[in-house]
N, C-alpha and C. Protein backbone atom coordinates (compact mmCIF):
# COMPACT_ATOMS: atom_id res chain seq x y z
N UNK A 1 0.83 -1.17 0.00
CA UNK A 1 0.00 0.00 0.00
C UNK A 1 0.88 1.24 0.00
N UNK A 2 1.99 1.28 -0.87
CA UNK A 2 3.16 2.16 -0.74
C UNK A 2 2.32 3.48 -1.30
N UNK A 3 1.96 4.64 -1.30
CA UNK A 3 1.84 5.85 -1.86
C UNK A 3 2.16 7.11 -1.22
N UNK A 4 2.31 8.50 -2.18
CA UNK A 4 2.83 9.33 -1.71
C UNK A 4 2.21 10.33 -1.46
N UNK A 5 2.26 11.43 -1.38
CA UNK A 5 1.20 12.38 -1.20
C UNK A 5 1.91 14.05 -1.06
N UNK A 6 1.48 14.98 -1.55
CA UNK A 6 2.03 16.10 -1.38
C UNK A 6 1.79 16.85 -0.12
N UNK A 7 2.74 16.89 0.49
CA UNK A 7 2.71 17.68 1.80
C UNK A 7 1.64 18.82 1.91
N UNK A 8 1.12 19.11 2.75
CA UNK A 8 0.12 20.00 3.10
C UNK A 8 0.85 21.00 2.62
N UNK A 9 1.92 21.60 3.85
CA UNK A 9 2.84 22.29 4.10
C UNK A 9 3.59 22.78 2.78
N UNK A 10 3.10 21.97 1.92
CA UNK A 10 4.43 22.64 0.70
C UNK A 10 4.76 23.42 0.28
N UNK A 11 5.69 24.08 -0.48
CA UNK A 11 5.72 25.12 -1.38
C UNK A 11 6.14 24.85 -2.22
N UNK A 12 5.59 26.01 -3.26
CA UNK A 12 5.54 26.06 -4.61
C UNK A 12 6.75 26.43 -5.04
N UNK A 13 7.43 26.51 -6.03
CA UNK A 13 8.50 27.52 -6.42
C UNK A 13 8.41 27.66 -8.25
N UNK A 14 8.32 28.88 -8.76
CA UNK A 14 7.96 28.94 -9.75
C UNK A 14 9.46 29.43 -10.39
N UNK A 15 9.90 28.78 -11.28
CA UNK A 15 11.37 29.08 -11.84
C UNK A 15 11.21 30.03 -12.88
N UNK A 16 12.25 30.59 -13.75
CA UNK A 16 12.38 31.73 -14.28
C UNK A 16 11.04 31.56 -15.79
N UNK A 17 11.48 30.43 -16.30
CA UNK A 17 10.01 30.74 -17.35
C UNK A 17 8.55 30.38 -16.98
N UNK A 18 8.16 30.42 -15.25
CA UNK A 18 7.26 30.56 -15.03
C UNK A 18 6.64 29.13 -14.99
N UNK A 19 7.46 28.38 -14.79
CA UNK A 19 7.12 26.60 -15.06
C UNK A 19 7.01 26.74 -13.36
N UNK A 20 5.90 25.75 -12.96
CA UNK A 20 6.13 25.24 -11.29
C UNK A 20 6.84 23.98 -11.00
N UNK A 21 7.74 24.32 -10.09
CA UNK A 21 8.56 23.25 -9.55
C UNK A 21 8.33 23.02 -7.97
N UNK A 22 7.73 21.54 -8.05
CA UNK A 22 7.86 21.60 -6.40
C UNK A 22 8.72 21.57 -5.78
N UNK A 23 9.54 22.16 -4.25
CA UNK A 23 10.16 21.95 -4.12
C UNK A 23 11.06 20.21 -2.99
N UNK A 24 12.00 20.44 -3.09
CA UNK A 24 12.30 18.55 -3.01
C UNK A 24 11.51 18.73 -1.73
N UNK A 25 11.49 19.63 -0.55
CA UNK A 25 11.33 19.66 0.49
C UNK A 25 10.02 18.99 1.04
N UNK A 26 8.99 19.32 -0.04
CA UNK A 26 7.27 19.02 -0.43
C UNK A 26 7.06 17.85 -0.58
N UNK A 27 7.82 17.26 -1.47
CA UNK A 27 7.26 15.91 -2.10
C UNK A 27 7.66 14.89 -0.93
N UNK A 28 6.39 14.80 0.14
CA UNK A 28 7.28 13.94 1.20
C UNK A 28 6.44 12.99 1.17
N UNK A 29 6.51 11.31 1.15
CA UNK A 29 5.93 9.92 1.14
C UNK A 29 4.93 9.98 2.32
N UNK A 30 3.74 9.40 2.58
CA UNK A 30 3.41 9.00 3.27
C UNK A 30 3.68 8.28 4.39
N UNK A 31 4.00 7.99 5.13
CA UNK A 31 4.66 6.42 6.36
C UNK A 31 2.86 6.05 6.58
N UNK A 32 3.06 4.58 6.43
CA UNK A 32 1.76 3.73 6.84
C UNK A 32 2.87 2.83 8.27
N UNK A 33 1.67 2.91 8.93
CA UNK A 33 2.78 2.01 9.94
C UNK A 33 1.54 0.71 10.16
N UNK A 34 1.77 -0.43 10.87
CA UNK A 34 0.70 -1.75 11.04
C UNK A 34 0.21 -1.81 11.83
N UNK A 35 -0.93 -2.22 11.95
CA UNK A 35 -1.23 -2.20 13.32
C UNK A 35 -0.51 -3.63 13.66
N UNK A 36 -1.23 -4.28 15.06
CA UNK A 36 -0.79 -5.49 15.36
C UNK A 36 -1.02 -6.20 14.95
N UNK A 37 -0.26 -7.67 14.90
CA UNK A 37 -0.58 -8.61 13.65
C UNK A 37 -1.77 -8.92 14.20
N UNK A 38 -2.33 -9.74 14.05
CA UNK A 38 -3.78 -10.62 14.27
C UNK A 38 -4.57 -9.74 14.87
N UNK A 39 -5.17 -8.52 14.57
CA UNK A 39 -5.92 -7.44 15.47
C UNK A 39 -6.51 -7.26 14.51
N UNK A 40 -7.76 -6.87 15.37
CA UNK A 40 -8.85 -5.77 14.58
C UNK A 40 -8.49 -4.92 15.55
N UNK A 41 -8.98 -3.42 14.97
CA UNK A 41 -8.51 -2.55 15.94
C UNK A 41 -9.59 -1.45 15.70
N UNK A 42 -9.93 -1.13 16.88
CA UNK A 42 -11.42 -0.19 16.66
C UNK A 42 -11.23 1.32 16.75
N UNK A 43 -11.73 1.97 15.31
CA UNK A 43 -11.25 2.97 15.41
C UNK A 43 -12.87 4.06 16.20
N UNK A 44 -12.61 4.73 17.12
CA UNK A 44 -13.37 5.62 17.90
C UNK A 44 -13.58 7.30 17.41
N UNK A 45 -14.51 7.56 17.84
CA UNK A 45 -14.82 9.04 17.46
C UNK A 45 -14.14 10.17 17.90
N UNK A 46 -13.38 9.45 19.46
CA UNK A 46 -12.22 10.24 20.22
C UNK A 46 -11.21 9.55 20.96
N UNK A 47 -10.23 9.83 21.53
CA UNK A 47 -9.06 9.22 21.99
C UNK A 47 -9.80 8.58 23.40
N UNK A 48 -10.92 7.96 23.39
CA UNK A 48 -11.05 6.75 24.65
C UNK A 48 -11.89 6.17 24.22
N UNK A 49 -12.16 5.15 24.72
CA UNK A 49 -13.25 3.52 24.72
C UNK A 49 -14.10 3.94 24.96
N UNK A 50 -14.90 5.07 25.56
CA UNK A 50 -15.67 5.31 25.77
C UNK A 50 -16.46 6.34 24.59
N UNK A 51 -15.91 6.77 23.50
CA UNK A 51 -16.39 7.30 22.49
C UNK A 51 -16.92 6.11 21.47
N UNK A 52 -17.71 6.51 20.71
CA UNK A 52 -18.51 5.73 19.43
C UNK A 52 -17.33 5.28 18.79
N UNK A 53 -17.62 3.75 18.47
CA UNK A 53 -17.12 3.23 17.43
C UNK A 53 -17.35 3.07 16.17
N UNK A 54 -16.67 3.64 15.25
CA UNK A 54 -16.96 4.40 13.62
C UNK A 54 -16.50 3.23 13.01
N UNK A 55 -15.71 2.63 12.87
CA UNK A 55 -15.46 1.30 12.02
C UNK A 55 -14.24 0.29 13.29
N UNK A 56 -14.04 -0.76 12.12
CA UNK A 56 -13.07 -1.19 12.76
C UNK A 56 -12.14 -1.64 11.40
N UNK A 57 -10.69 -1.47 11.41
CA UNK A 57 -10.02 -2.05 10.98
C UNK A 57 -9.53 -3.65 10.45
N UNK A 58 -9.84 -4.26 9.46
CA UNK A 58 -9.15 -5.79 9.59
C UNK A 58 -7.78 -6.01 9.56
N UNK A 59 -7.53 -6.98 9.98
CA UNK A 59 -6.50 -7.74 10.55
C UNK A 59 -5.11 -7.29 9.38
N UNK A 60 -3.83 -7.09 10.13
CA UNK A 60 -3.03 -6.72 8.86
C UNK A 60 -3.20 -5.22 8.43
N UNK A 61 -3.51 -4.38 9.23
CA UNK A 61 -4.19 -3.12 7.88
C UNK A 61 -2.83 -1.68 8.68
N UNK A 62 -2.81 -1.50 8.03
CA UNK A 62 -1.57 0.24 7.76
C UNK A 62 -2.24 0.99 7.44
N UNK A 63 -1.74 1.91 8.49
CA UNK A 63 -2.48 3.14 8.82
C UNK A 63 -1.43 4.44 9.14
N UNK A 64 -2.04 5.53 7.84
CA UNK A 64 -1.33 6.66 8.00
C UNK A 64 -2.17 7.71 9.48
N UNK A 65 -0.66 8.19 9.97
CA UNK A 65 -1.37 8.80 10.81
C UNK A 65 -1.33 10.28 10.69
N UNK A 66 -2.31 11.18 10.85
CA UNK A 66 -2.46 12.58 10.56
C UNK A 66 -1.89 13.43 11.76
N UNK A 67 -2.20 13.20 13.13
CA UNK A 67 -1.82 13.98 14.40
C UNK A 67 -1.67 12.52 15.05
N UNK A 68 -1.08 13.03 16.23
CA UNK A 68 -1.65 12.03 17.24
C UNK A 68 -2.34 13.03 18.60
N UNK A 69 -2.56 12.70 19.00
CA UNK A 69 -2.99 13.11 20.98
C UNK A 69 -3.33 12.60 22.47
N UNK A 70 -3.41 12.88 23.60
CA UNK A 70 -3.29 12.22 24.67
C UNK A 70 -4.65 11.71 24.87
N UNK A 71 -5.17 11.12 25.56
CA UNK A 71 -6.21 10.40 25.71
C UNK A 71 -5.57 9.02 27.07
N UNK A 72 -7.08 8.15 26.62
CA UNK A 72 -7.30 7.37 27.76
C UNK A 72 -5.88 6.14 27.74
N UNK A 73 -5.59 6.21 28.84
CA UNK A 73 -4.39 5.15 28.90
C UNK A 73 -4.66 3.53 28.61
N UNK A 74 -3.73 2.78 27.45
CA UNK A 74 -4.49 1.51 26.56
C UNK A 74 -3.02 0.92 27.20
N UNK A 75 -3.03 -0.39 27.61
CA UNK A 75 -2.34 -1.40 27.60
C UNK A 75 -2.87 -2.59 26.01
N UNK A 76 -1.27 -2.48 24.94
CA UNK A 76 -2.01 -3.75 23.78
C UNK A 76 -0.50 -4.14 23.73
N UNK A 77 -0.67 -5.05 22.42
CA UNK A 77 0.23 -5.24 22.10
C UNK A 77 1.77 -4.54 22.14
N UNK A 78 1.86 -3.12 22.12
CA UNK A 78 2.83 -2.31 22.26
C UNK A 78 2.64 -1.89 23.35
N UNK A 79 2.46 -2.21 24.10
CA UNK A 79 3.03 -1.94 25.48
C UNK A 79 1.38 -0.82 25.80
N UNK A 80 2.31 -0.09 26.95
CA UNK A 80 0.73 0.74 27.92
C UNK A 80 1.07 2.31 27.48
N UNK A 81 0.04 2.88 26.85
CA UNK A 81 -0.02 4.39 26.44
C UNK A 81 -1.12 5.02 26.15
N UNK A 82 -0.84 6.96 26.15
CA UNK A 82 -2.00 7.25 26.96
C UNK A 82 -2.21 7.58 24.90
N UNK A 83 -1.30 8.05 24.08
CA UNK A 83 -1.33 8.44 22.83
C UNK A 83 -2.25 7.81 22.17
N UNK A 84 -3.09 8.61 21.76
CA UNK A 84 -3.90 7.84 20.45
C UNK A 84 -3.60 8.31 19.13
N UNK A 85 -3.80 7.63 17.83
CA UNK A 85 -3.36 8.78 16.39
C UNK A 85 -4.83 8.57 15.56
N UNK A 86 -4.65 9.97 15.07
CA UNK A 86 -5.59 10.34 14.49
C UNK A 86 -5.68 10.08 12.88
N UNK A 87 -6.36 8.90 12.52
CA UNK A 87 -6.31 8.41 10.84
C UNK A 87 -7.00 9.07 10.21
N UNK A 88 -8.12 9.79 10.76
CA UNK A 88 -8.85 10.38 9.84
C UNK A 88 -9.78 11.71 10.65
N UNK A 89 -10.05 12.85 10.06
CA UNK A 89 -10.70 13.92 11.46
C UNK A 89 -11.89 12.98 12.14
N UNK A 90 -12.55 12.67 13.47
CA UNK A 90 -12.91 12.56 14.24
C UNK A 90 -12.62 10.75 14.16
N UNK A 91 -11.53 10.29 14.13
CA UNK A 91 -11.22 8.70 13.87
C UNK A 91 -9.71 8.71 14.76
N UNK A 92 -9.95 7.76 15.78
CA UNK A 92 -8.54 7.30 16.57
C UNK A 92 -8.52 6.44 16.71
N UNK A 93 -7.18 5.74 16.78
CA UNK A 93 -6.97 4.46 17.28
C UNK A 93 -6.05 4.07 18.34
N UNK A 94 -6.00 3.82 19.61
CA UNK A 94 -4.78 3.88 20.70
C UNK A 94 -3.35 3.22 19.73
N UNK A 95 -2.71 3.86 20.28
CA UNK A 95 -1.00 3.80 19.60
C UNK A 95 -0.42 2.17 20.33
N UNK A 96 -1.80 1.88 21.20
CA UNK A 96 -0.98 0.45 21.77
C UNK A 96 -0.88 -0.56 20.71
N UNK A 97 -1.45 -0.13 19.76
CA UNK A 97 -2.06 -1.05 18.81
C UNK A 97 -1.16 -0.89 17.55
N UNK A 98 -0.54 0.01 17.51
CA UNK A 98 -0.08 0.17 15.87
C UNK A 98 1.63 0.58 15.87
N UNK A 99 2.61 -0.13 15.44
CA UNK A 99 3.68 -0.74 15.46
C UNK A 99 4.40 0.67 15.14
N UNK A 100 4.73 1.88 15.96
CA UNK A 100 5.72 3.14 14.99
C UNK A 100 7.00 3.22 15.37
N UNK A 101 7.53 2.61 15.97
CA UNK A 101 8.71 2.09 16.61
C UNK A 101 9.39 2.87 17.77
N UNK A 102 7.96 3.51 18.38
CA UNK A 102 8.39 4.74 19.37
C UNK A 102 7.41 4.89 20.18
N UNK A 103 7.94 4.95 21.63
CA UNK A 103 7.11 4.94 22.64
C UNK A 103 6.44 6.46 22.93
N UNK A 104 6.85 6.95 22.30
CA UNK A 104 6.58 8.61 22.13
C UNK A 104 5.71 9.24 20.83
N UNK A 105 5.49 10.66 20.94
CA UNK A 105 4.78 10.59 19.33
C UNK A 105 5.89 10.70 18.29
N UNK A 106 5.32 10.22 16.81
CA UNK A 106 5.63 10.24 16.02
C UNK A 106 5.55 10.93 14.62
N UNK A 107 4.54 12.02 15.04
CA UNK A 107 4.20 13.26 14.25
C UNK A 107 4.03 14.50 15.25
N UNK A 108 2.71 15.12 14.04
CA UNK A 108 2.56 16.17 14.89
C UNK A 108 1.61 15.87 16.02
N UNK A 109 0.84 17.01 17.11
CA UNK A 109 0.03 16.86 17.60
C UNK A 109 -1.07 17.10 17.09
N UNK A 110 -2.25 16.59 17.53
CA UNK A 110 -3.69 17.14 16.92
C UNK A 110 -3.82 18.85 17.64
N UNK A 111 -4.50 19.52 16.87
CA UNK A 111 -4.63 20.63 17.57
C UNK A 111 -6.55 20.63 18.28
């Protein structure tokens, strides 16, 4: 599920005959990271168990993450944390669940 995507953040740069060039800085890949192997993993309306469940993930599935933020503390597979990441606007999934190789965040924050 390799794809790329143009940075929010980018800029433009328009060279002398007026041609647009992105610059290298922009063109940045996506990272999908996994969740846990054999998991479904339920994605919520907000960073705790106690919010609506909007879908769930199948087993095997990579997931780009947009922000992450603090929320309800999850013991899973990756150990115990309070971080949840945000896949999609009002969609989280606890970070216990999804493999980013860091016990800390790994983007930005949600605002």
């Amino acid at each position: 599920m390799a794809t790329s995507e143009i940075n929010e953040n980018a800029s433009e740069d328009v060279n002398a005959s007026g041609a647009s060039n992105l610059s290298a800085r922009s063109a940045a890949a996506t990272v999908y990271y996994p969740v846990a192997p054999g998991q479904q993993v339920n994605v919520r309306r907000g960073p705790n168990t106690g919010s609506q469940i909007v879908r769930v993930l199948p087993e095997d599935s990579r997931i780009a993450i947009r922000c992450q933020t603090r929320g309800e503390t999850i013991t899973g597979p990756y150990g115990t944390t309070d971080i949840w990441d945000s896949i999609a606007p009002g969609q989280y999934v606890s970070d216990a669940y999804v493999k980013t190789g860091s016990d800390g965040f790994v983007t930005i924050r949600c605002s």
